[in-house]
PDB file of N, CA and C in Angstrom:
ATOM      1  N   UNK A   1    -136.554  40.409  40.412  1.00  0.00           N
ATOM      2  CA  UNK A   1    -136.873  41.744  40.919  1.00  0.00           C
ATOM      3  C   UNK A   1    -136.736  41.785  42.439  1.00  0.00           C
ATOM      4  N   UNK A   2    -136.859  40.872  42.920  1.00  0.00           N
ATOM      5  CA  UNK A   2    -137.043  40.649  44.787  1.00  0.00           C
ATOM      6  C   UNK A   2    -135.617  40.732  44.971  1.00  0.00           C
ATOM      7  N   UNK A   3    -135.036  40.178  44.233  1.00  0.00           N
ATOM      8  CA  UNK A   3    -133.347  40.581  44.519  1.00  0.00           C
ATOM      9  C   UNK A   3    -132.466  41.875  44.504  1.00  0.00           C
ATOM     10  N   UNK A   4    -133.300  42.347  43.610  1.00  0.00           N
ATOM     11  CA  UNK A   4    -132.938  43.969  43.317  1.00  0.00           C
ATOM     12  C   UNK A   4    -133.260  45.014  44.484  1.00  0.00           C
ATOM     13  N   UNK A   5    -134.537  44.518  44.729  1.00  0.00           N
ATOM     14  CA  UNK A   5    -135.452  45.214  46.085  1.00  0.00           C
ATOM     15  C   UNK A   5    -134.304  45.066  47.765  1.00  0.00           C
ATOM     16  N   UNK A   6    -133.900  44.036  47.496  1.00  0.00           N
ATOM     17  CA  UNK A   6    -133.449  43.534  48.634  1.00  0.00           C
ATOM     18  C   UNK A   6    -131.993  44.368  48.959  1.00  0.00           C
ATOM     19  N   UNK A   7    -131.530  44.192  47.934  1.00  0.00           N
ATOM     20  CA  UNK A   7    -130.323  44.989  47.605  1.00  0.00           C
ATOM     21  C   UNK A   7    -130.158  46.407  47.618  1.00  0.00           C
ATOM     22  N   UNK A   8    -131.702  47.246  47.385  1.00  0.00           N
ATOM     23  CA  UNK A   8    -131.710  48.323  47.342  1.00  0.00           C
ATOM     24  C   UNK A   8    -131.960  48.501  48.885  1.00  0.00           C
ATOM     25  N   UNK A   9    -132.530  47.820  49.428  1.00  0.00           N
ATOM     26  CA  UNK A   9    -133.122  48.020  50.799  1.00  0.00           C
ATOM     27  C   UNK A   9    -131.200  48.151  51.871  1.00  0.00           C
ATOM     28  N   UNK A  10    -130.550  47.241  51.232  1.00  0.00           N
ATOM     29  CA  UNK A  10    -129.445  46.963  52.383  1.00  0.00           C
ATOM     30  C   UNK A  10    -128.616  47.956  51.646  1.00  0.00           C
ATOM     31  N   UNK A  11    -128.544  48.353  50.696  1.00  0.00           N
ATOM     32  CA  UNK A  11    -127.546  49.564  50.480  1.00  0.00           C
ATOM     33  C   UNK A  11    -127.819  51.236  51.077  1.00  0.00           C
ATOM     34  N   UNK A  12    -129.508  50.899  50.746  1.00  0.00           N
ATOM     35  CA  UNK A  12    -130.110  52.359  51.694  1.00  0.00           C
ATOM     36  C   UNK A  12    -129.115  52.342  53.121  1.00  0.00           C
ATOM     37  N   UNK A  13    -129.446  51.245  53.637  1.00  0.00           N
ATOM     38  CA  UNK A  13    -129.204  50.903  55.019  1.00  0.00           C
ATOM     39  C   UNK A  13    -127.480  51.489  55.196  1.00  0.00           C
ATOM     40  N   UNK A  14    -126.461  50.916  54.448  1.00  0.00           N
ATOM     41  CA  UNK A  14    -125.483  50.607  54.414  1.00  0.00           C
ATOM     42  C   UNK A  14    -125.274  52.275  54.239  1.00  0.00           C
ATOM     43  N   UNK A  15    -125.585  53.043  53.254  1.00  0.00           N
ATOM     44  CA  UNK A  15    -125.535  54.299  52.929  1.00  0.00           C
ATOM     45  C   UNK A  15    -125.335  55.442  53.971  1.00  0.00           C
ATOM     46  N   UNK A  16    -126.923  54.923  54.998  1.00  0.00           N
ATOM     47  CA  UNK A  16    -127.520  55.648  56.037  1.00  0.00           C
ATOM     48  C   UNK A  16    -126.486  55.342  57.445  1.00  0.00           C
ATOM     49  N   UNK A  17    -125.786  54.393  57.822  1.00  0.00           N
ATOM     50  CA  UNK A  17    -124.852  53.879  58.654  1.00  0.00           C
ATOM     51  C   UNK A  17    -123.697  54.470  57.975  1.00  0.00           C
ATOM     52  N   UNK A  18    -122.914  54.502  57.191  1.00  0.00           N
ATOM     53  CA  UNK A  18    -122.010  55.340  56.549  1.00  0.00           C
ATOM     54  C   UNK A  18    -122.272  56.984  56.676  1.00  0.00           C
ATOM     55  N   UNK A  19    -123.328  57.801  56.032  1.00  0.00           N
ATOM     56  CA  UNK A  19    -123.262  58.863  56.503  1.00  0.00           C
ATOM     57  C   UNK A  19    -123.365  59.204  58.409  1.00  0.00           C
ATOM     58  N   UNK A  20    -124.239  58.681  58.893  1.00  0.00           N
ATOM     59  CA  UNK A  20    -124.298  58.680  60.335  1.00  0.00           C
ATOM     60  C   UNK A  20    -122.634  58.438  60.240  1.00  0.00           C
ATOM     61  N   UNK A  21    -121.842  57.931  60.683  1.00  0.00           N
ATOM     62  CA  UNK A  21    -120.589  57.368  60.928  1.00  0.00           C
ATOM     63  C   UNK A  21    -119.736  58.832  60.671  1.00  0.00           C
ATOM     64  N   UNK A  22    -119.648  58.867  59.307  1.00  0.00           N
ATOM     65  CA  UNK A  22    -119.354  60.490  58.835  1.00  0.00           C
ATOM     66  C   UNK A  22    -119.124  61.882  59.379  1.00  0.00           C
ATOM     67  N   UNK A  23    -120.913  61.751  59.858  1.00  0.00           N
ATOM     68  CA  UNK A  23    -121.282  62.596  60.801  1.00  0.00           C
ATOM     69  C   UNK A  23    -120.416  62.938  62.322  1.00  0.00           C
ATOM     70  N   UNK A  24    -120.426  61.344  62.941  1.00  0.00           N
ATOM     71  CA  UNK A  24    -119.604  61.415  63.913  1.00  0.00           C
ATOM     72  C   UNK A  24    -117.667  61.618  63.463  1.00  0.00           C
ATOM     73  N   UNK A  25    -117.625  61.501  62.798  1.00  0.00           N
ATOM     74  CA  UNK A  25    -115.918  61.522  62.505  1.00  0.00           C
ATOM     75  C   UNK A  25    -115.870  63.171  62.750  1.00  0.00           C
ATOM     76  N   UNK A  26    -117.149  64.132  61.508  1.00  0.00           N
ATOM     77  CA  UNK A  26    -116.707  65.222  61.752  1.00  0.00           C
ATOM     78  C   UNK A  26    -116.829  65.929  63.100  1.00  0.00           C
ATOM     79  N   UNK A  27    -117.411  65.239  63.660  1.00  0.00           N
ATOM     80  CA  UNK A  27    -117.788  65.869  65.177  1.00  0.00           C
ATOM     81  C   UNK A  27    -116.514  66.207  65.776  1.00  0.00           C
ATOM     82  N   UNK A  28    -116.279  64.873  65.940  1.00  0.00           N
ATOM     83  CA  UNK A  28    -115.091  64.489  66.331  1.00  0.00           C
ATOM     84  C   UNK A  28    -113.204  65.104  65.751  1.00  0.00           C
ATOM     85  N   UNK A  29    -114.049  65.560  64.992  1.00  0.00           N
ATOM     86  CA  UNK A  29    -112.371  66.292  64.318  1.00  0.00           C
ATOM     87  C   UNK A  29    -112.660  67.793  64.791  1.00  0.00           C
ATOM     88  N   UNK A  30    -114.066  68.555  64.887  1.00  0.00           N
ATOM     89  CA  UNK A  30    -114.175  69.310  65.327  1.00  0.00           C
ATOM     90  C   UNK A  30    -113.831  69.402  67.042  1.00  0.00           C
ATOM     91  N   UNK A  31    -113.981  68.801  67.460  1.00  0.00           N
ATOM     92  CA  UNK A  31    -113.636  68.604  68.717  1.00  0.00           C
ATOM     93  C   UNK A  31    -112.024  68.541  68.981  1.00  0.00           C
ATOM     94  N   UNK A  32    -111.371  67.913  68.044  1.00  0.00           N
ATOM     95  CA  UNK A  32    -110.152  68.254  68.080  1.00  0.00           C
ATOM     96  C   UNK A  32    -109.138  69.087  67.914  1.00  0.00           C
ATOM     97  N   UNK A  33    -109.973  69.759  66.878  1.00  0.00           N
ATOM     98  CA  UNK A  33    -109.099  71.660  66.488  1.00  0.00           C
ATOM     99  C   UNK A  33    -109.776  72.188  67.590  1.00  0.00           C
ATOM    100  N   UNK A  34    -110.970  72.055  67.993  1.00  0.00           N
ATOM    101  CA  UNK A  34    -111.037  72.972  69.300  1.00  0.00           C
ATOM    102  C   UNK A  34    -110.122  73.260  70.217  1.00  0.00           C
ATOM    103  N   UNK A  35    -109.949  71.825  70.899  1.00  0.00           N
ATOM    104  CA  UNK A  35    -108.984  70.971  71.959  1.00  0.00           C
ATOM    105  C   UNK A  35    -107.440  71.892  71.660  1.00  0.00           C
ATOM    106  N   UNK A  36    -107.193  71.703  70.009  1.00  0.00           N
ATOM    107  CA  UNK A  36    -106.031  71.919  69.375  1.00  0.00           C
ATOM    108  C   UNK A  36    -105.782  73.436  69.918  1.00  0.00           C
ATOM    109  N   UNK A  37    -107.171  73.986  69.230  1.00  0.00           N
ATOM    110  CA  UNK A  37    -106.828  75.582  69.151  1.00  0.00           C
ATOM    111  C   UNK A  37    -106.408  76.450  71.124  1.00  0.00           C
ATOM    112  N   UNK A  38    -107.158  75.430  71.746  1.00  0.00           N
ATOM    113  CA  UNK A  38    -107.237  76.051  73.031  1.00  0.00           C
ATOM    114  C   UNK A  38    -106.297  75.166  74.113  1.00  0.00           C
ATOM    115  N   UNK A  39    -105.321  74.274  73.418  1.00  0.00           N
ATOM    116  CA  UNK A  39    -104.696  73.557  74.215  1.00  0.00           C
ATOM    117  C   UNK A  39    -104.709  73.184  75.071  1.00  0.00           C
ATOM    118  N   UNK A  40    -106.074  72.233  75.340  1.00  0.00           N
ATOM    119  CA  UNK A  40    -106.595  71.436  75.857  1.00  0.00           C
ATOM    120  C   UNK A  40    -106.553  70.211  76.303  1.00  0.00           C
ATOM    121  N   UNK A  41    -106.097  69.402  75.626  1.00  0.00           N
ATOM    122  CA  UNK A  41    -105.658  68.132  76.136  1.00  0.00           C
ATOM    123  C   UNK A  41    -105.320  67.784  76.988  1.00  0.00           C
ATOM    124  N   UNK A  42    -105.708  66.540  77.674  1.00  0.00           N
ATOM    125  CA  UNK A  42    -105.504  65.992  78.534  1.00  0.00           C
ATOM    126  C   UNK A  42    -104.324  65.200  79.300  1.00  0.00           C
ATOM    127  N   UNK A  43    -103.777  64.985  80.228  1.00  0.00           N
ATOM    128  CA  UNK A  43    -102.990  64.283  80.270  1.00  0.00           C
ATOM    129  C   UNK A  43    -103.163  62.986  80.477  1.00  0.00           C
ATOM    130  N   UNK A  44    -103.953  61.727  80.692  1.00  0.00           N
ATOM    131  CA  UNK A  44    -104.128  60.358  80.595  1.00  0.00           C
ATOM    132  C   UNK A  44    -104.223  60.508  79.340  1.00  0.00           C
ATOM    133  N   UNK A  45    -104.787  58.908  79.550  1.00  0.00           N
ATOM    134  CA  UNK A  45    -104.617  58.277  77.905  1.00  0.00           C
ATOM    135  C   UNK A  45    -105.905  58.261  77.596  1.00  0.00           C
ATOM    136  N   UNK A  46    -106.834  58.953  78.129  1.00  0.00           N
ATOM    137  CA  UNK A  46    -107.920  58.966  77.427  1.00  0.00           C
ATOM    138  C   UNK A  46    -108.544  60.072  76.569  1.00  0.00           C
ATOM    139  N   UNK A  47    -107.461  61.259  77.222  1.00  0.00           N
ATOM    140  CA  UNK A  47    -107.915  62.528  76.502  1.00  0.00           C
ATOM    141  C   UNK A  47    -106.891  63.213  75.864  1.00  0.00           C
ATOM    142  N   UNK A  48    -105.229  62.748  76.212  1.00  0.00           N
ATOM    143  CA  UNK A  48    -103.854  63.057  75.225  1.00  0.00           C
ATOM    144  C   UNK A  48    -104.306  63.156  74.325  1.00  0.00           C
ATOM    145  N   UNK A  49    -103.208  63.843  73.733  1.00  0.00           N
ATOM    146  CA  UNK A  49    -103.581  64.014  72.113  1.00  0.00           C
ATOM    147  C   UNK A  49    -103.257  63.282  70.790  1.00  0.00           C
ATOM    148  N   UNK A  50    -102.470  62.193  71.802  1.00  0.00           N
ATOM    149  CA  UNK A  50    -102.186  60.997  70.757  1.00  0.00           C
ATOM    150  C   UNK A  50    -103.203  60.109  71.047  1.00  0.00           C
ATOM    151  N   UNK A  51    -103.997  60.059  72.355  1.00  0.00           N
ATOM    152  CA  UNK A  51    -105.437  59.433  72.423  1.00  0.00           C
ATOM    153  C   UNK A  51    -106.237  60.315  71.395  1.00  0.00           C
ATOM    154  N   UNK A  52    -106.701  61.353  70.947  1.00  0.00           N
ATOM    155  CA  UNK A  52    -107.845  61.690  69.986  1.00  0.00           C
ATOM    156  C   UNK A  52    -106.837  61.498  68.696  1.00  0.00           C
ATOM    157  N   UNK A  53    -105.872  61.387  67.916  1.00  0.00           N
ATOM    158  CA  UNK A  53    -105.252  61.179  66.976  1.00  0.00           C
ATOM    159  C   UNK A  53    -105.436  59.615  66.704  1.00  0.00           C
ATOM    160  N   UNK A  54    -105.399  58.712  67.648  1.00  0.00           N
ATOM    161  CA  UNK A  54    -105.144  57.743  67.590  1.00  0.00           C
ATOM    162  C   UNK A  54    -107.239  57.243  67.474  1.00  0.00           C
ATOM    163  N   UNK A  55    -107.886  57.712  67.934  1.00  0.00           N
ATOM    164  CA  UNK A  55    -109.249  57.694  68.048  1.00  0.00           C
ATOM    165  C   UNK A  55    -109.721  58.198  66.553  1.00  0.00           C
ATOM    166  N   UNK A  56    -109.476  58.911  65.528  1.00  0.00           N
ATOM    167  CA  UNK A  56    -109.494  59.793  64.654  1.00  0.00           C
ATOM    168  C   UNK A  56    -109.276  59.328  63.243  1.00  0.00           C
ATOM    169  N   UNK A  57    -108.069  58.265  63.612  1.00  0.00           N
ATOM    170  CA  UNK A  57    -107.340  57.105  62.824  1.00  0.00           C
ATOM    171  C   UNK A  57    -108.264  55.990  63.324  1.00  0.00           C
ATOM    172  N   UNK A  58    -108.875  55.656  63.915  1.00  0.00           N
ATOM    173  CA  UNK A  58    -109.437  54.533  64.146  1.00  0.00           C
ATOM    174  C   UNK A  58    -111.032  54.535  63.243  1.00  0.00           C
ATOM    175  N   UNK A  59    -111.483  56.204  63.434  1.00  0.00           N
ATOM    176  CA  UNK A  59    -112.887  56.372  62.958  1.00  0.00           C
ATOM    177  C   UNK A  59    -112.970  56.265  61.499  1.00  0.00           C
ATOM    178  N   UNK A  60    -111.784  56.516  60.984  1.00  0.00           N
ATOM    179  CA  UNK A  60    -111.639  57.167  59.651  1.00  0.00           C
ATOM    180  C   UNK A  60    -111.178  55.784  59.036  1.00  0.00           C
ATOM    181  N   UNK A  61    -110.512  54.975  59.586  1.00  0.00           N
ATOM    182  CA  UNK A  61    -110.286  53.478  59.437  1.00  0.00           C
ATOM    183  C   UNK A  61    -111.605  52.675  59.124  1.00  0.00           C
ATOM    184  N   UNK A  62    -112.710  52.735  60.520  1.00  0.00           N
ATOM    185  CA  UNK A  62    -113.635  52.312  60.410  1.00  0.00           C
ATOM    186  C   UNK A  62    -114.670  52.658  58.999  1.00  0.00           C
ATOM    187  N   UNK A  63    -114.427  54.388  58.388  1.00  0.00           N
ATOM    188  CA  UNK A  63    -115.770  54.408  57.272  1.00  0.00           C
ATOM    189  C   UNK A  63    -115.095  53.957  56.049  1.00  0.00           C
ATOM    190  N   UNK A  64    -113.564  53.749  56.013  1.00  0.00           N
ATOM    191  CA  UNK A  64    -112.717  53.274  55.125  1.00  0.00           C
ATOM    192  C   UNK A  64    -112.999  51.508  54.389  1.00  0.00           C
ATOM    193  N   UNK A  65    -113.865  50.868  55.906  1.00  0.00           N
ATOM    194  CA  UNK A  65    -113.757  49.549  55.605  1.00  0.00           C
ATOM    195  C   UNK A  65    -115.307  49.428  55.182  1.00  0.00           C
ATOM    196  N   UNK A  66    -115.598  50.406  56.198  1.00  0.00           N
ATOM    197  CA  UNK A  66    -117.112  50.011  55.127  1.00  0.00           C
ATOM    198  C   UNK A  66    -117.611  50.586  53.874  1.00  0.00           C
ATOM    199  N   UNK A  67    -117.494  51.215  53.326  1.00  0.00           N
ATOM    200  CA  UNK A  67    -117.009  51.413  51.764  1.00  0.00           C
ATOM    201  C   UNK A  67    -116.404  50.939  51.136  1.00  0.00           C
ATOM    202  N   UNK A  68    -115.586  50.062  51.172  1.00  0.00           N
ATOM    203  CA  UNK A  68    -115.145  48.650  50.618  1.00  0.00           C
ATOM    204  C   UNK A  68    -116.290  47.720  50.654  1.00  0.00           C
ATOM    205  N   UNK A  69    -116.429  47.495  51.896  1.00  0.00           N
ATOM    206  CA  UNK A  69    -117.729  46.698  51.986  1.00  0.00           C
ATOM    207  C   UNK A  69    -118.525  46.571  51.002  1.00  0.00           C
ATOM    208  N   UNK A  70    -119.163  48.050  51.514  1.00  0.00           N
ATOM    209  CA  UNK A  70    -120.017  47.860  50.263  1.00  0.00           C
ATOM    210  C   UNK A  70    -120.096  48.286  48.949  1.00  0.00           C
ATOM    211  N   UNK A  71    -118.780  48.353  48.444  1.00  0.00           N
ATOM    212  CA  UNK A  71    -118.509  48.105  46.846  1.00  0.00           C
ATOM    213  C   UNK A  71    -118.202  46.839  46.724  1.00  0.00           C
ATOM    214  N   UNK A  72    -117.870  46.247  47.309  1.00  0.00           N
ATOM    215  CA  UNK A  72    -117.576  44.481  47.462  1.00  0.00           C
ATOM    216  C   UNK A  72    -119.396  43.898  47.361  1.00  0.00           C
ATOM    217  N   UNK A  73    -120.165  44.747  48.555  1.00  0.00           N
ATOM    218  CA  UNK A  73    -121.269  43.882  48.358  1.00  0.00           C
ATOM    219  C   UNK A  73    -122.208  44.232  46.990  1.00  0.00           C
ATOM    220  N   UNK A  74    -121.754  45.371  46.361  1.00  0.00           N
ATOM    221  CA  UNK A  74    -122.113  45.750  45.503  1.00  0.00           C
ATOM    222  C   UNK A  74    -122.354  44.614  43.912  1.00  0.00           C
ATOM    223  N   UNK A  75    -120.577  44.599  44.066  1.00  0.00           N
ATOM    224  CA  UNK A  75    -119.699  43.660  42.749  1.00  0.00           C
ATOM    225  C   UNK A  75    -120.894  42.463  42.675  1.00  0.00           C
ATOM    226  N   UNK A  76    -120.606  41.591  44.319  1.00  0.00           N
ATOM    227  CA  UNK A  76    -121.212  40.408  44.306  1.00  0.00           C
ATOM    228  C   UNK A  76    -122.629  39.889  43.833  1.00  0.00           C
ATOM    229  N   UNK A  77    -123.632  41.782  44.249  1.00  0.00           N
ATOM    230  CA  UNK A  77    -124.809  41.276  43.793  1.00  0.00           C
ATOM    231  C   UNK A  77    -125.103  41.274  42.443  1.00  0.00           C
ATOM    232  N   UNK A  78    -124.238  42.416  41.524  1.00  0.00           N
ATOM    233  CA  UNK A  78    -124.519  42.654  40.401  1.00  0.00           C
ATOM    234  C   UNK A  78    -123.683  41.467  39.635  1.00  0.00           C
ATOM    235  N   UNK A  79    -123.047  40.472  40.181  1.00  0.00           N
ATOM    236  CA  UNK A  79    -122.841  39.311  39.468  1.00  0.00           C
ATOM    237  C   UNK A  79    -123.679  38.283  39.422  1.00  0.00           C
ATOM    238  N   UNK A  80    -123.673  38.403  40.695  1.00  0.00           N
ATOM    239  CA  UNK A  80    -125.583  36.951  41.214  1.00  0.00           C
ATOM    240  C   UNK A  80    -126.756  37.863  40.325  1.00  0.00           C
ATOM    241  N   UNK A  81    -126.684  38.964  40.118  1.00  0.00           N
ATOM    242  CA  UNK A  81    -127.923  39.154  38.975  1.00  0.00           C
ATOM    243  C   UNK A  81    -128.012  38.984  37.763  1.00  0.00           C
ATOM    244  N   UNK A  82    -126.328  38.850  37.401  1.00  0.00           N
ATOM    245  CA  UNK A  82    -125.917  38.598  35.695  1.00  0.00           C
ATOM    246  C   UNK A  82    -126.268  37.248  35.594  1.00  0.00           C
ATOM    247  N   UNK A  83    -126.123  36.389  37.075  1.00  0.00           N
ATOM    248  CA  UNK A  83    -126.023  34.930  36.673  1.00  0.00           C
ATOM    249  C   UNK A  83    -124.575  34.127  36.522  1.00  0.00           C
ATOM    250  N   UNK A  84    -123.609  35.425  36.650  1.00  0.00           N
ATOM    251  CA  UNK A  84    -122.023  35.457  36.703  1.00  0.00           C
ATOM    252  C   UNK A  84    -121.561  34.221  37.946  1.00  0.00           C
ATOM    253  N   UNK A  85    -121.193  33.159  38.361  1.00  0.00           N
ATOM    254  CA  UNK A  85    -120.440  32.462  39.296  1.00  0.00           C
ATOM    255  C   UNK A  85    -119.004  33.595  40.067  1.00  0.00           C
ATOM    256  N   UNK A  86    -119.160  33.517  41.161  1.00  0.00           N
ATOM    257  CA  UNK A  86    -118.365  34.090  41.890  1.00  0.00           C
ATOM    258  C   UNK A  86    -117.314  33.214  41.666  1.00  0.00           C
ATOM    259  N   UNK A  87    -115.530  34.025  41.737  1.00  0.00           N
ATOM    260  CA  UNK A  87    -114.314  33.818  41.667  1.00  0.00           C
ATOM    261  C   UNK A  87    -113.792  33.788  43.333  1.00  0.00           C
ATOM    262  N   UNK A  88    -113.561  32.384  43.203  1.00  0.00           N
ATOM    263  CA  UNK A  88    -113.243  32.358  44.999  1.00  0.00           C
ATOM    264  C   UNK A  88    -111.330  32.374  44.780  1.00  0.00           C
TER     265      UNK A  88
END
């Protein structure tokens, strides 16, 4: 049961860091049709518009891997609870 607990505790976690993350992507895309709509952009490379495209792809990359994650950390626990040996 302490294993189950534990698991529930780091997926809350994992859940709550994923939506937060989310949160910021949409910010951030909103910020970009703004930018878009009012042709805005910047000229360095920090505010071009292949800088927020390229920033956008990076965020969306980032909630991509952690959702793998944690269906990966998912698999692993519900095998260590079957008693299943992990396949290396």
């Amino acid at each position: 049961m302490e294993k189950i607990r534990e698991l529930s505790s780091l997926l809350k976690a994992g859940i709550d860091e994923y939506d937060q993350q989310l949160k910021v992507l949409q910010q951030e895309r909103l910020k970009y049709i703004r930018l878009s709509v009012s042709d805005s952009f910047g000229k360095s490379d920090g505010d071009s518009k292949n800088s927020w495209l390229l920033h956008l792809q990076q965020l969306e990359e980032s909630l991509d891997i952690r959702l793998v994650s944690m269906r990966e950390a998912i698999r692993l626990a519900a095998k260590s609870l079957d008693g299943k040996p992990d396949k290396e």
